[in-house]
N, C-alpha and C. Protein backbone atom coordinates (compact mmCIF):
# COMPACT_ATOMS: atom_id res chain seq x y z
N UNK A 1 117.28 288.72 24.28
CA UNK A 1 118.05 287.87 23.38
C UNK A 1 118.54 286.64 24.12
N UNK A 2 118.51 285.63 23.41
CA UNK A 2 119.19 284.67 24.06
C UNK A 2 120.58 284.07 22.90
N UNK A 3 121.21 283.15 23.78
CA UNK A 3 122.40 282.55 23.09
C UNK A 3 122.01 281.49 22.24
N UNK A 4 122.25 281.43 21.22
CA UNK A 4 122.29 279.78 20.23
C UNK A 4 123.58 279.40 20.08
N UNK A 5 123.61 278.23 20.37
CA UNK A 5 124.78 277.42 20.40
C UNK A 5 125.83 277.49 21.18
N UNK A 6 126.29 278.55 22.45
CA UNK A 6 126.97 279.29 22.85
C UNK A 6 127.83 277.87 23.79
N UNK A 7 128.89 278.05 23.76
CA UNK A 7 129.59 277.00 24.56
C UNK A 7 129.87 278.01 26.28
N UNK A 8 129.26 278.57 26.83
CA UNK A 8 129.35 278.84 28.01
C UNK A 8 127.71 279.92 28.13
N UNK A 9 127.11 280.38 29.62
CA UNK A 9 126.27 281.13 29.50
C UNK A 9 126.51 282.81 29.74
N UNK A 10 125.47 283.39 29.93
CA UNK A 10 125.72 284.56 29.95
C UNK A 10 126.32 285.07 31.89
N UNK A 11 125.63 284.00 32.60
CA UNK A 11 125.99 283.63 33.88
C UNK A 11 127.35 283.44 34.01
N UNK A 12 128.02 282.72 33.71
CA UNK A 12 128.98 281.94 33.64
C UNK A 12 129.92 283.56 33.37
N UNK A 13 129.70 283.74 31.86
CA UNK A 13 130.81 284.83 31.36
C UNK A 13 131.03 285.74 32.34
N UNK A 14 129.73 286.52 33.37
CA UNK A 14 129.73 287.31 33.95
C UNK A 14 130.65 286.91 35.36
N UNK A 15 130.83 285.78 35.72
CA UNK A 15 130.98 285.34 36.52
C UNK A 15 132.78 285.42 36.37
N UNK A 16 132.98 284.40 35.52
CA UNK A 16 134.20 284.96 35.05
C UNK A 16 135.28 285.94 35.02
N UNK A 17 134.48 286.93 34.20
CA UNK A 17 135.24 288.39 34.16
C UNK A 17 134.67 289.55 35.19
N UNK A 18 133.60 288.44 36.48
CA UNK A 18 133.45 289.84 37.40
C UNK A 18 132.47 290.62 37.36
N UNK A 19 131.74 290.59 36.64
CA UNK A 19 130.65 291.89 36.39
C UNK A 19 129.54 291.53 36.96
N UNK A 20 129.10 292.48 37.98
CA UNK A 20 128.05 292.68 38.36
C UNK A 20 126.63 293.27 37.93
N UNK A 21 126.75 294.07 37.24
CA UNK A 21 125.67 294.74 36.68
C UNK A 21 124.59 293.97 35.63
N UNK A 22 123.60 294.52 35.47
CA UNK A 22 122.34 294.12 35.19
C UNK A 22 121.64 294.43 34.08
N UNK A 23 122.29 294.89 33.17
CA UNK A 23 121.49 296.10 32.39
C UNK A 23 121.64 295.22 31.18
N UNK A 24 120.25 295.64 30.72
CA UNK A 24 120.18 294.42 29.32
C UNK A 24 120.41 295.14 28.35
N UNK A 25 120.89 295.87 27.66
CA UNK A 25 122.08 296.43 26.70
C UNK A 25 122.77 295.61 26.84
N UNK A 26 123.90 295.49 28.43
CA UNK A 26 125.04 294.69 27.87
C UNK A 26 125.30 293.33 28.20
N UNK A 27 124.16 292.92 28.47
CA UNK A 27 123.86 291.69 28.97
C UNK A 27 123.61 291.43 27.30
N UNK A 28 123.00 291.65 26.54
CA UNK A 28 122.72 291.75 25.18
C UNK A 28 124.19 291.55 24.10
N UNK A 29 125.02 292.26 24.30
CA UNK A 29 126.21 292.80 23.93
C UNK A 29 127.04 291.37 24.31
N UNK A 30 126.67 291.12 25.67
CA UNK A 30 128.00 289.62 26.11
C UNK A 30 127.24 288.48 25.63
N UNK A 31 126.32 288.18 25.43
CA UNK A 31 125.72 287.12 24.93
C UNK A 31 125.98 287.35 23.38
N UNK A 32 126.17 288.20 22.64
CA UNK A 32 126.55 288.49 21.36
C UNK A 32 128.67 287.88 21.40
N UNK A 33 129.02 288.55 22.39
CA UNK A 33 130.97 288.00 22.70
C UNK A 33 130.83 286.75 22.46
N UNK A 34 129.57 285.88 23.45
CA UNK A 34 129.60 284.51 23.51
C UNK A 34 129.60 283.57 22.11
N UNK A 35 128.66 283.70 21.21
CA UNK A 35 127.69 283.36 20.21
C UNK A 35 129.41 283.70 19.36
N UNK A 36 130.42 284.87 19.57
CA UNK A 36 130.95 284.96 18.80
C UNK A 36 132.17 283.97 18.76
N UNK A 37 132.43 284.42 20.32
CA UNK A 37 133.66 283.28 20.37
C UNK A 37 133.46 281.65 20.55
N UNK A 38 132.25 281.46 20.06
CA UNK A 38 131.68 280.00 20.25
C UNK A 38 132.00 279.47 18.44
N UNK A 39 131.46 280.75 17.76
CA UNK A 39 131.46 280.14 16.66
C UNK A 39 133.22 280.31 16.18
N UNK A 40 133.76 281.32 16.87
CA UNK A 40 135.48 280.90 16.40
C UNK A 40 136.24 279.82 16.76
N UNK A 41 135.56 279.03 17.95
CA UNK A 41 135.94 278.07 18.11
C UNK A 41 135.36 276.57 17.33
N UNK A 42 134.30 276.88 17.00
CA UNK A 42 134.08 275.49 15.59
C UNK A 42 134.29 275.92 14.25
N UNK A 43 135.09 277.05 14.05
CA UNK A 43 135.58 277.51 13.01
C UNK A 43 137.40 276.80 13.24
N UNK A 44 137.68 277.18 14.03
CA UNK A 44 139.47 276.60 14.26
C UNK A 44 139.37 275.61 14.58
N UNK A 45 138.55 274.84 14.82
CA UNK A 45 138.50 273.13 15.39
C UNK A 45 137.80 272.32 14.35
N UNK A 46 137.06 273.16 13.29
CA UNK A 46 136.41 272.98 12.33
C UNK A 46 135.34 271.05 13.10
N UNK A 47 134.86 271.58 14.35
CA UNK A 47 133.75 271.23 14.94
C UNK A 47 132.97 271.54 15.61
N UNK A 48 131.87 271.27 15.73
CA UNK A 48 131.10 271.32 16.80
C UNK A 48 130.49 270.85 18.13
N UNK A 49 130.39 271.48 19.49
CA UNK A 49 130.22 270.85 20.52
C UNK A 49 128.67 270.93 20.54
N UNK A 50 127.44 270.69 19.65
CA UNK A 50 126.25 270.54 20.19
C UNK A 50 125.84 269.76 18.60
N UNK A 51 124.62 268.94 19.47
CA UNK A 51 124.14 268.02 18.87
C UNK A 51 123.34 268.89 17.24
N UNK A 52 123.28 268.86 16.44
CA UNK A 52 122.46 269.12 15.50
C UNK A 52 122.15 267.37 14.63
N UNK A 53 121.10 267.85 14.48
CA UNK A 53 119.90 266.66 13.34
C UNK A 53 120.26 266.94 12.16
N UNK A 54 120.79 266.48 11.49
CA UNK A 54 121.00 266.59 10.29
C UNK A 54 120.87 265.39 8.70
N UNK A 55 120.78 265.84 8.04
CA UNK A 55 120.55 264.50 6.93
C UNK A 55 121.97 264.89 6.01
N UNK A 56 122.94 264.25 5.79
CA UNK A 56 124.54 264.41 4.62
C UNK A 56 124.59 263.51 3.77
N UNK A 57 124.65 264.01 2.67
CA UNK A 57 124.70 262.97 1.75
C UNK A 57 126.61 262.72 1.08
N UNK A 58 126.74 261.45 0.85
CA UNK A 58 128.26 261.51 0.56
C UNK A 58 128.51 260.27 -0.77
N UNK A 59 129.07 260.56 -1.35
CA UNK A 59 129.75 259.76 -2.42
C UNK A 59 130.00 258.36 -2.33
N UNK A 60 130.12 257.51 -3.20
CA UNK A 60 130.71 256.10 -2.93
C UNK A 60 132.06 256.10 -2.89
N UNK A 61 132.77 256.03 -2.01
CA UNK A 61 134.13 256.13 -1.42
C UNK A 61 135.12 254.96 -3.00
N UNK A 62 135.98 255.53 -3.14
CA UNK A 62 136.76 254.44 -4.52
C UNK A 62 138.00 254.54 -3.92
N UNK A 63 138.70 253.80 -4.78
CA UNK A 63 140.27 253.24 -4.45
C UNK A 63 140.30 252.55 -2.90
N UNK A 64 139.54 252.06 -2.50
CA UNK A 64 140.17 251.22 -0.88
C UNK A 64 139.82 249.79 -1.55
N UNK A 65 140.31 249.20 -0.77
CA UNK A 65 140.06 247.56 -0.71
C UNK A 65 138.58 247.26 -0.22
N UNK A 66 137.76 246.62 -1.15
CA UNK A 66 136.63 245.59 -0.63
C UNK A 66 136.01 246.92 -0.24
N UNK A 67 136.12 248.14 -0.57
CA UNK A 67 135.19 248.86 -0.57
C UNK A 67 133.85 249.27 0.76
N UNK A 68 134.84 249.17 1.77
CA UNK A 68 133.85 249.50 3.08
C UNK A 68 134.26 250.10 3.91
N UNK A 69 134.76 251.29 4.09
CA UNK A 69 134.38 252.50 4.93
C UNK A 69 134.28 253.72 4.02
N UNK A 70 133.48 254.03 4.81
CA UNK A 70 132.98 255.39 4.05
C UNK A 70 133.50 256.66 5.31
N UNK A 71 134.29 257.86 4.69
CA UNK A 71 135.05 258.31 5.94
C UNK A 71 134.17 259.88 5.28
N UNK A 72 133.74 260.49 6.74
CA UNK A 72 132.98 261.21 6.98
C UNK A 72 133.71 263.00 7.13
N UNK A 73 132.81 263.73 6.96
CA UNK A 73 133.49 265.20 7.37
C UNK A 73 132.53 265.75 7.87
N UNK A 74 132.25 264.93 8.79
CA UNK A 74 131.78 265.85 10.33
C UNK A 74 131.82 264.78 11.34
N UNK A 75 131.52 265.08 12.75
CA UNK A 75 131.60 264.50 13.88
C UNK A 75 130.23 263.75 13.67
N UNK A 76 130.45 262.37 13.85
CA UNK A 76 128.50 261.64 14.17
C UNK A 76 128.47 261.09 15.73
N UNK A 77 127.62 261.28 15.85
CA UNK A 77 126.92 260.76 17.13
C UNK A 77 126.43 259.44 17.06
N UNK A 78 124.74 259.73 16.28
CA UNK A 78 124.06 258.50 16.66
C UNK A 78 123.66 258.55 15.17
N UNK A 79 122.90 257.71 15.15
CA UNK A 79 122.75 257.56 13.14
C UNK A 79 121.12 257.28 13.06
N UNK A 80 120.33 257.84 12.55
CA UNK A 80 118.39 257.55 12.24
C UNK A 80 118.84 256.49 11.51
N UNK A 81 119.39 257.27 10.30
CA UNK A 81 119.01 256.18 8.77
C UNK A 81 119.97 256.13 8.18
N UNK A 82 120.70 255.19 7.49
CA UNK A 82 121.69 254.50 6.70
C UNK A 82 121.28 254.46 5.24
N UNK A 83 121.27 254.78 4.16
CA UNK A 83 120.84 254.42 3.05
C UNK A 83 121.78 254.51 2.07
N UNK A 84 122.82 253.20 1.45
CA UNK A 84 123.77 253.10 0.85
C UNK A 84 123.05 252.35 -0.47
N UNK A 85 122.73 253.42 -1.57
CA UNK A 85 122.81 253.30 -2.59
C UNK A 85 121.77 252.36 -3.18
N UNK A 86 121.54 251.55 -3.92
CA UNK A 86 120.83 251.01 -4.21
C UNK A 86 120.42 249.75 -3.43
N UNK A 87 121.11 249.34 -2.55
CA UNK A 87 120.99 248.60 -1.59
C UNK A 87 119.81 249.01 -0.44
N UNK A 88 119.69 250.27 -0.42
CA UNK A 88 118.25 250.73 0.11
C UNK A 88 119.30 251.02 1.76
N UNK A 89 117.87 251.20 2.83
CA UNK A 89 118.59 251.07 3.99
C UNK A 89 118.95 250.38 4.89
N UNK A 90 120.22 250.46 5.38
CA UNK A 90 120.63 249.36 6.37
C UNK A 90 120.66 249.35 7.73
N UNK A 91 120.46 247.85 8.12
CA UNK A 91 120.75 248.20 9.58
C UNK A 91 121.61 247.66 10.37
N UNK A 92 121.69 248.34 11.80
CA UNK A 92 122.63 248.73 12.43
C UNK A 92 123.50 247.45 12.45
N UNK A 93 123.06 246.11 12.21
CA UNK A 93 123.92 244.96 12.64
C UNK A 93 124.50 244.90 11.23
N UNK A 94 124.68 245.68 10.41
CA UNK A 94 125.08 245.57 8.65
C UNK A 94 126.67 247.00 8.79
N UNK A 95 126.71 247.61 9.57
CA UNK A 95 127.35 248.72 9.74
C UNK A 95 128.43 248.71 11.19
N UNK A 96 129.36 249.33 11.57
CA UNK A 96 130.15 249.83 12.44
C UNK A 96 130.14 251.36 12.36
N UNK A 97 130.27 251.67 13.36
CA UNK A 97 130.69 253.34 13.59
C UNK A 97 132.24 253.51 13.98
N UNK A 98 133.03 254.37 13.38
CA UNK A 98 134.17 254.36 14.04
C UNK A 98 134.83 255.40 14.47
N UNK A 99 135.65 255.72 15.10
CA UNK A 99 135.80 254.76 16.35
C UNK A 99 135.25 253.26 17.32
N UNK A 100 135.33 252.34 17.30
CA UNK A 100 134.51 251.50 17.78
C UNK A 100 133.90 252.01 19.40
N UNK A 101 135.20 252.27 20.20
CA UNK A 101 135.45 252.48 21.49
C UNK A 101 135.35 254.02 21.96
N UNK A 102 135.09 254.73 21.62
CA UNK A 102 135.04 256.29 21.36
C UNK A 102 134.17 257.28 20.66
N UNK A 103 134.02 258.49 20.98
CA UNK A 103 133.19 259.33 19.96
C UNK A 103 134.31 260.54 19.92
N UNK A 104 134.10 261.61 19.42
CA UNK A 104 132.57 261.26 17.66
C UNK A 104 133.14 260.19 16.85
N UNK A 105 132.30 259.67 16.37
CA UNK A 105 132.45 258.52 14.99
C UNK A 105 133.02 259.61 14.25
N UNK A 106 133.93 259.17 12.97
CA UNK A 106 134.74 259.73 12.18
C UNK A 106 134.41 258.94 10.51
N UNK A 107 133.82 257.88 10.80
CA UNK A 107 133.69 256.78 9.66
C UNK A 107 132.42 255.82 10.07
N UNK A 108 132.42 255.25 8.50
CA UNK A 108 131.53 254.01 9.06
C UNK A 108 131.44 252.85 8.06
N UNK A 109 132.00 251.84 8.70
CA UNK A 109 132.41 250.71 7.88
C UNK A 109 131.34 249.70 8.05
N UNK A 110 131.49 249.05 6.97
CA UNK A 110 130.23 247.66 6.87
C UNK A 110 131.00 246.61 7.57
N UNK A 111 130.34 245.85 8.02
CA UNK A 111 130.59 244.96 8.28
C UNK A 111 130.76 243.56 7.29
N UNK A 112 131.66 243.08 7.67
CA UNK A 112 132.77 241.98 6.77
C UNK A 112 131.03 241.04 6.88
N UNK A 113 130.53 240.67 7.91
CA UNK A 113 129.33 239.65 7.17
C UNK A 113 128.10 239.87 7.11
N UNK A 114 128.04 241.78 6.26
CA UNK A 114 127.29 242.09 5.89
C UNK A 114 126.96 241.72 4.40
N UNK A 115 128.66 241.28 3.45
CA UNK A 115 128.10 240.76 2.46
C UNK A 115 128.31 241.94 1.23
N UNK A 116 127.85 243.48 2.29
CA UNK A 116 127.65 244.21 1.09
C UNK A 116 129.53 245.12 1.07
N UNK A 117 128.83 246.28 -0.17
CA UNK A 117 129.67 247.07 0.09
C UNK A 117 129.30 248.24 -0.43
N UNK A 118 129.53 249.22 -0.41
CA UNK A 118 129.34 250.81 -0.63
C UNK A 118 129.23 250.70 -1.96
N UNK A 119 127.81 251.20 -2.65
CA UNK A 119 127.31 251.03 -4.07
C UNK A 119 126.69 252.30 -4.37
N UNK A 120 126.09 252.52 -5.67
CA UNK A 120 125.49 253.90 -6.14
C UNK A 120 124.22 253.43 -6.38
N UNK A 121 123.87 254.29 -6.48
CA UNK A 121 121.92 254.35 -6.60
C UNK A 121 121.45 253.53 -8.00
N UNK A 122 120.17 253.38 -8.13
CA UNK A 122 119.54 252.43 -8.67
C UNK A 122 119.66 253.19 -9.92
N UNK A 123 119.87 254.28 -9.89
CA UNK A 123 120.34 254.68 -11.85
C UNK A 123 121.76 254.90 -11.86
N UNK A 124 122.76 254.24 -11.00
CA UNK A 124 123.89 253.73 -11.73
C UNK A 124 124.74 255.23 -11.08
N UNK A 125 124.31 256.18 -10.45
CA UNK A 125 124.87 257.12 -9.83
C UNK A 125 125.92 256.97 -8.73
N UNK A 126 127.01 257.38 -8.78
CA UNK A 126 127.57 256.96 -7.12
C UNK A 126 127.70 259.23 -6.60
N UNK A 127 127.73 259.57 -7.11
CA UNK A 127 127.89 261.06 -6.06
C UNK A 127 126.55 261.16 -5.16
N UNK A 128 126.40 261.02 -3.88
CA UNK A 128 125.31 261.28 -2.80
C UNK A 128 124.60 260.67 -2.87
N UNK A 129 125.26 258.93 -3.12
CA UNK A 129 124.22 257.90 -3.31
C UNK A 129 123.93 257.21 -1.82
N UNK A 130 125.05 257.66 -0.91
CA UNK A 130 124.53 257.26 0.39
C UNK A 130 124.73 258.52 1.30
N UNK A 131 123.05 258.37 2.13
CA UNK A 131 122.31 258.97 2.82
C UNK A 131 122.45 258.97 4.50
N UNK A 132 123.49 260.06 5.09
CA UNK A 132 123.67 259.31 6.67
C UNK A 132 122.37 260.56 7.27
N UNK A 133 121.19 260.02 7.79
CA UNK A 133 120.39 260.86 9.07
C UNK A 133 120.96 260.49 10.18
N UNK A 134 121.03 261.76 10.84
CA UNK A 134 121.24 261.28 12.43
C UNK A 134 121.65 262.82 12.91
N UNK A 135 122.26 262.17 14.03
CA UNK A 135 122.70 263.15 15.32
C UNK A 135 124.25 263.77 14.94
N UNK A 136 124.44 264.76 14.59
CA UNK A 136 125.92 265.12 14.24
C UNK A 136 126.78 266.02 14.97
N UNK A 137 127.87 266.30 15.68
CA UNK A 137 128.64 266.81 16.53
C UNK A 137 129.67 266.27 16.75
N UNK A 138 130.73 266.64 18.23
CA UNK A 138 131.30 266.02 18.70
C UNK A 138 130.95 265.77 20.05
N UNK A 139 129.87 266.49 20.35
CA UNK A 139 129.26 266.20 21.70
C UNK A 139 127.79 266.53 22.52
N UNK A 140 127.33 265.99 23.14
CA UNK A 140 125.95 266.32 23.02
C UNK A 140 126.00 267.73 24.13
N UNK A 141 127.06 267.58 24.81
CA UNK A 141 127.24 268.55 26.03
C UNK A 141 127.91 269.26 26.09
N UNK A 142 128.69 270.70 25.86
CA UNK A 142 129.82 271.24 26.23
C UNK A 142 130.90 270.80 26.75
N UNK A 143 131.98 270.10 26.23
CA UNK A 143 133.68 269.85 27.18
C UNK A 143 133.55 270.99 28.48
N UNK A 144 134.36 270.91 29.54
CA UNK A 144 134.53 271.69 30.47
C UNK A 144 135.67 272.30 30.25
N UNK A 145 136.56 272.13 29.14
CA UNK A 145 137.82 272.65 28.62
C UNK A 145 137.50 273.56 27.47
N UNK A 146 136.44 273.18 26.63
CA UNK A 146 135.48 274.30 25.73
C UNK A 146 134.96 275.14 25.95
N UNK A 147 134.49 275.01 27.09
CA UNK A 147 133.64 275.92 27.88
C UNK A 147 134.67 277.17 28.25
N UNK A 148 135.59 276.57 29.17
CA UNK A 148 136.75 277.38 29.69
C UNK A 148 137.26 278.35 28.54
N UNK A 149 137.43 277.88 27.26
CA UNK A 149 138.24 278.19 26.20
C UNK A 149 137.23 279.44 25.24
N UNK A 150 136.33 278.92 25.39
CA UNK A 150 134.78 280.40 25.64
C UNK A 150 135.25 281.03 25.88
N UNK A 151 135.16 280.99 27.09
CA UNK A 151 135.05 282.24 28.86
C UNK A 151 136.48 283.32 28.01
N UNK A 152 137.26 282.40 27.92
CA UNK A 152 138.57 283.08 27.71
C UNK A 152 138.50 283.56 26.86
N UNK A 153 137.70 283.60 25.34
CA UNK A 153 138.13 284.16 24.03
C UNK A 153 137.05 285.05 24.40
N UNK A 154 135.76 285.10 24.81
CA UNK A 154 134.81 286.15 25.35
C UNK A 154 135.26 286.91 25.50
N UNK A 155 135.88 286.91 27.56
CA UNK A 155 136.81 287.82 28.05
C UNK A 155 137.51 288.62 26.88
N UNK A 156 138.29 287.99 26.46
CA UNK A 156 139.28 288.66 25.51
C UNK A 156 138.43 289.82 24.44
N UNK A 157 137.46 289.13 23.93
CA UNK A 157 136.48 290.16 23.14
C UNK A 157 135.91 291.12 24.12
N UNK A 158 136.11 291.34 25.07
CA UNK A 158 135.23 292.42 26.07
C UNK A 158 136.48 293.21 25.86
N UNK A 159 137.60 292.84 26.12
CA UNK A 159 138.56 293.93 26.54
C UNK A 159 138.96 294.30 25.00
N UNK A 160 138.66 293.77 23.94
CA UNK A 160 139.13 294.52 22.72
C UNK A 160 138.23 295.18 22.79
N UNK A 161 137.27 295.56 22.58
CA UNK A 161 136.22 296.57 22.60
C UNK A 161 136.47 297.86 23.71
N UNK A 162 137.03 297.47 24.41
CA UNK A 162 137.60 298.95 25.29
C UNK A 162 138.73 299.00 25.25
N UNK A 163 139.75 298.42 24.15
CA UNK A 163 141.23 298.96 23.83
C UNK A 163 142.02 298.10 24.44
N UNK A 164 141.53 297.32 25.16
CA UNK A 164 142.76 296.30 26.24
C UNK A 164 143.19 295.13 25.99
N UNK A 165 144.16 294.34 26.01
CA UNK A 165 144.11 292.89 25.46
C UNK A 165 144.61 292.35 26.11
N UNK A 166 144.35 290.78 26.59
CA UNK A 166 145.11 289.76 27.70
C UNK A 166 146.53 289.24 26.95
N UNK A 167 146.62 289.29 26.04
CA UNK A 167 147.94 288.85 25.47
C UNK A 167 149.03 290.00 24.97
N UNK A 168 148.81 291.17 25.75
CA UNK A 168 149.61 291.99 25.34
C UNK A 168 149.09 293.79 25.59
N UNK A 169 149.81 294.54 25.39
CA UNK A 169 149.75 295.52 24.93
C UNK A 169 148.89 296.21 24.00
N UNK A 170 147.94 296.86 23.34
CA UNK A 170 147.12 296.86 22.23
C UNK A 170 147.90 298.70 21.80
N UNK A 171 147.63 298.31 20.57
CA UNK A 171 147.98 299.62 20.06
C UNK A 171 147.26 300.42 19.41
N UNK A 172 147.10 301.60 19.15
CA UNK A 172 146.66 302.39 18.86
C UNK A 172 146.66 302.95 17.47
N UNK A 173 146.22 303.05 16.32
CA UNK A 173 146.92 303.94 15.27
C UNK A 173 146.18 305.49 15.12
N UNK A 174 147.08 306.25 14.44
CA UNK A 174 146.71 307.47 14.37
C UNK A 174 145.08 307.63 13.83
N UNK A 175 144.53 306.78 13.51
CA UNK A 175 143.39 306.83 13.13
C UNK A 175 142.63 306.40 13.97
N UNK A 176 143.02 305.86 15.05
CA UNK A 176 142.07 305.47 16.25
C UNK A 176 141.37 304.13 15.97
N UNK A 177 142.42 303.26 15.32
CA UNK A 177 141.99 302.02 15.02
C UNK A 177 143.18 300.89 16.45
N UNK A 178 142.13 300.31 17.14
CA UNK A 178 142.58 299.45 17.88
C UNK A 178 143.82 298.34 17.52
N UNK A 179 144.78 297.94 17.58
CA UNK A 179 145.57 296.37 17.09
C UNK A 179 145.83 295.51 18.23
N UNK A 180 145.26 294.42 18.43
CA UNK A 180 145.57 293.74 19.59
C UNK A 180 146.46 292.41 18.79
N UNK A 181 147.66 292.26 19.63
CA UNK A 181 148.46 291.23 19.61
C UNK A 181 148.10 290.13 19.36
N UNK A 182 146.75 289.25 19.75
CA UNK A 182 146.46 288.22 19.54
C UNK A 182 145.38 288.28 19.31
N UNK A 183 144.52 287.60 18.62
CA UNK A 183 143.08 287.16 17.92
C UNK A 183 142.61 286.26 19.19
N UNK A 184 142.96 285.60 19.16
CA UNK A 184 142.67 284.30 20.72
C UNK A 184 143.79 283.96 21.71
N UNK A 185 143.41 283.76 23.05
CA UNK A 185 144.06 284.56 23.88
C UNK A 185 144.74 282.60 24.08
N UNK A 186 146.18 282.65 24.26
CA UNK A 186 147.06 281.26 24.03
C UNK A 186 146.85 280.31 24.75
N UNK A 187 146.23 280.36 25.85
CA UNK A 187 145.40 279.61 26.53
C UNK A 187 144.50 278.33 26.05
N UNK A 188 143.88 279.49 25.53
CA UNK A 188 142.53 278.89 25.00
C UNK A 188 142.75 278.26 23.62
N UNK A 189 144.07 278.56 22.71
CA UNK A 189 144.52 278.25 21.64
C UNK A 189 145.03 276.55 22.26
N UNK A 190 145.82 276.57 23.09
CA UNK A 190 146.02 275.41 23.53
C UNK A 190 145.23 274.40 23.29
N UNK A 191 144.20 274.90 23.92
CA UNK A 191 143.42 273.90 24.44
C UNK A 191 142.09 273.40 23.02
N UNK A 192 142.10 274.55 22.18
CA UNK A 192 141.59 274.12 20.89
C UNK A 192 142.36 273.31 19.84
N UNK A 193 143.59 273.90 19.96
CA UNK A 193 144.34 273.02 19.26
C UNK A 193 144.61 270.99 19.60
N UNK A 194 143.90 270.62 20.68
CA UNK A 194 143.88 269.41 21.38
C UNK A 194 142.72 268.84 20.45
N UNK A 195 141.56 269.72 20.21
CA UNK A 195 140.31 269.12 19.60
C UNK A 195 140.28 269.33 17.84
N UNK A 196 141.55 269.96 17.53
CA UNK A 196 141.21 270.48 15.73
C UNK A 196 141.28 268.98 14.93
N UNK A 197 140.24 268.86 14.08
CA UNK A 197 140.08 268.05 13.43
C UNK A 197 140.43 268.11 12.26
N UNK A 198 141.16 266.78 12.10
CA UNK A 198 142.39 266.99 10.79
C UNK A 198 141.39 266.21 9.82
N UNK A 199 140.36 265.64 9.42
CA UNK A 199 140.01 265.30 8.45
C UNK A 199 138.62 266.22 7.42
């Protein structure tokens, strides 16, 4: 088995929490921790740290002035194709990405002497009349603070599985059902909470 999408490796985890052993059962098993606590972390940050290709289609943005930014719900990178509405597609000297100075882009505004502005398709449609292709994330590479924030919620999933928890005490119920104090270990909450994306 291997990892998809995993914000740390199976190297790394082992390295981490110590383990020496070899045996692909649970080499199997921690690459499964990884994959898990990778995806709880673009679930609470409601992003992602790896590049995916994607094509989104989005609405003609209403109520702003002069009608030019179009504000996005996901992280962009780099952009293929632009296609705003009946205006067909545009290019890059017709558009801004924004942040200007920064990534991920969050928006993307026309430019004042482009002339145009955010329109609906040639039968008068505006819902998913413009077309963003491109590169979507917040990063093409793993943060080294993401990574860390892995390792840690991993860890933490190893030791719930044998009753133990880094944030506490774990309890027991008469039914032999585990309760651990924390879901994600505060650390690593920290440090997700720096990247949660409020839009």
């Amino acid at each position: 088995m291997a990892i998809t999408n995993g914000y740390c490796s199976l190297t790394e985890l082992k390295a981490y929490a110590t383990i020496s052993t070899t045996d692909a059962t649970d080499d199997g098993a921690l690459e499964d921790l990884v994959e898990a606590a990778s995806r709880v972390i673009d679930d609470v940050t409601r992003r992602t740290f790896y590049a995916r290709i994607e094509t989104k289609y989005y609405n003609v943005p209403s109520g702003q002035a002069n009608n030019k930014i179009l504000y996005l719900d996901d992280d962009l990178l780099t952009v293929t194709t632009l296609t705003n509405g009946s205006y067909g597609t545009l290019t890059s000297a017709q558009y801004w990405l924004l942040p200007r100075n920064s990534t991920a882009k969050w928006a993307v505004e026309l430019r004042p002497s482009s002339g145009i502005t955010w329109t609906s398709d040639t039968a008068g449609d505006s819902q998913g009349a413009i077309t963003i292709a491109g590169t979507w994330g917040y990063s093409t590479t793993t943060p080294d603070d993401i990574k860390q924030a892995c390792l840690m919620i991993a860890r933490s999933y190893m030791f719930k599985r044998d009753g133990q928890s880094v944030e506490g005490i774990a309890q027991v119920t008469g039914a032999g059902m585990v309760i651990s104090p924390a879901e994600i270990p505060r650390e690593a909450a920290i440090i997700l909470n720096s990247y949660r994306r409020l839009l």
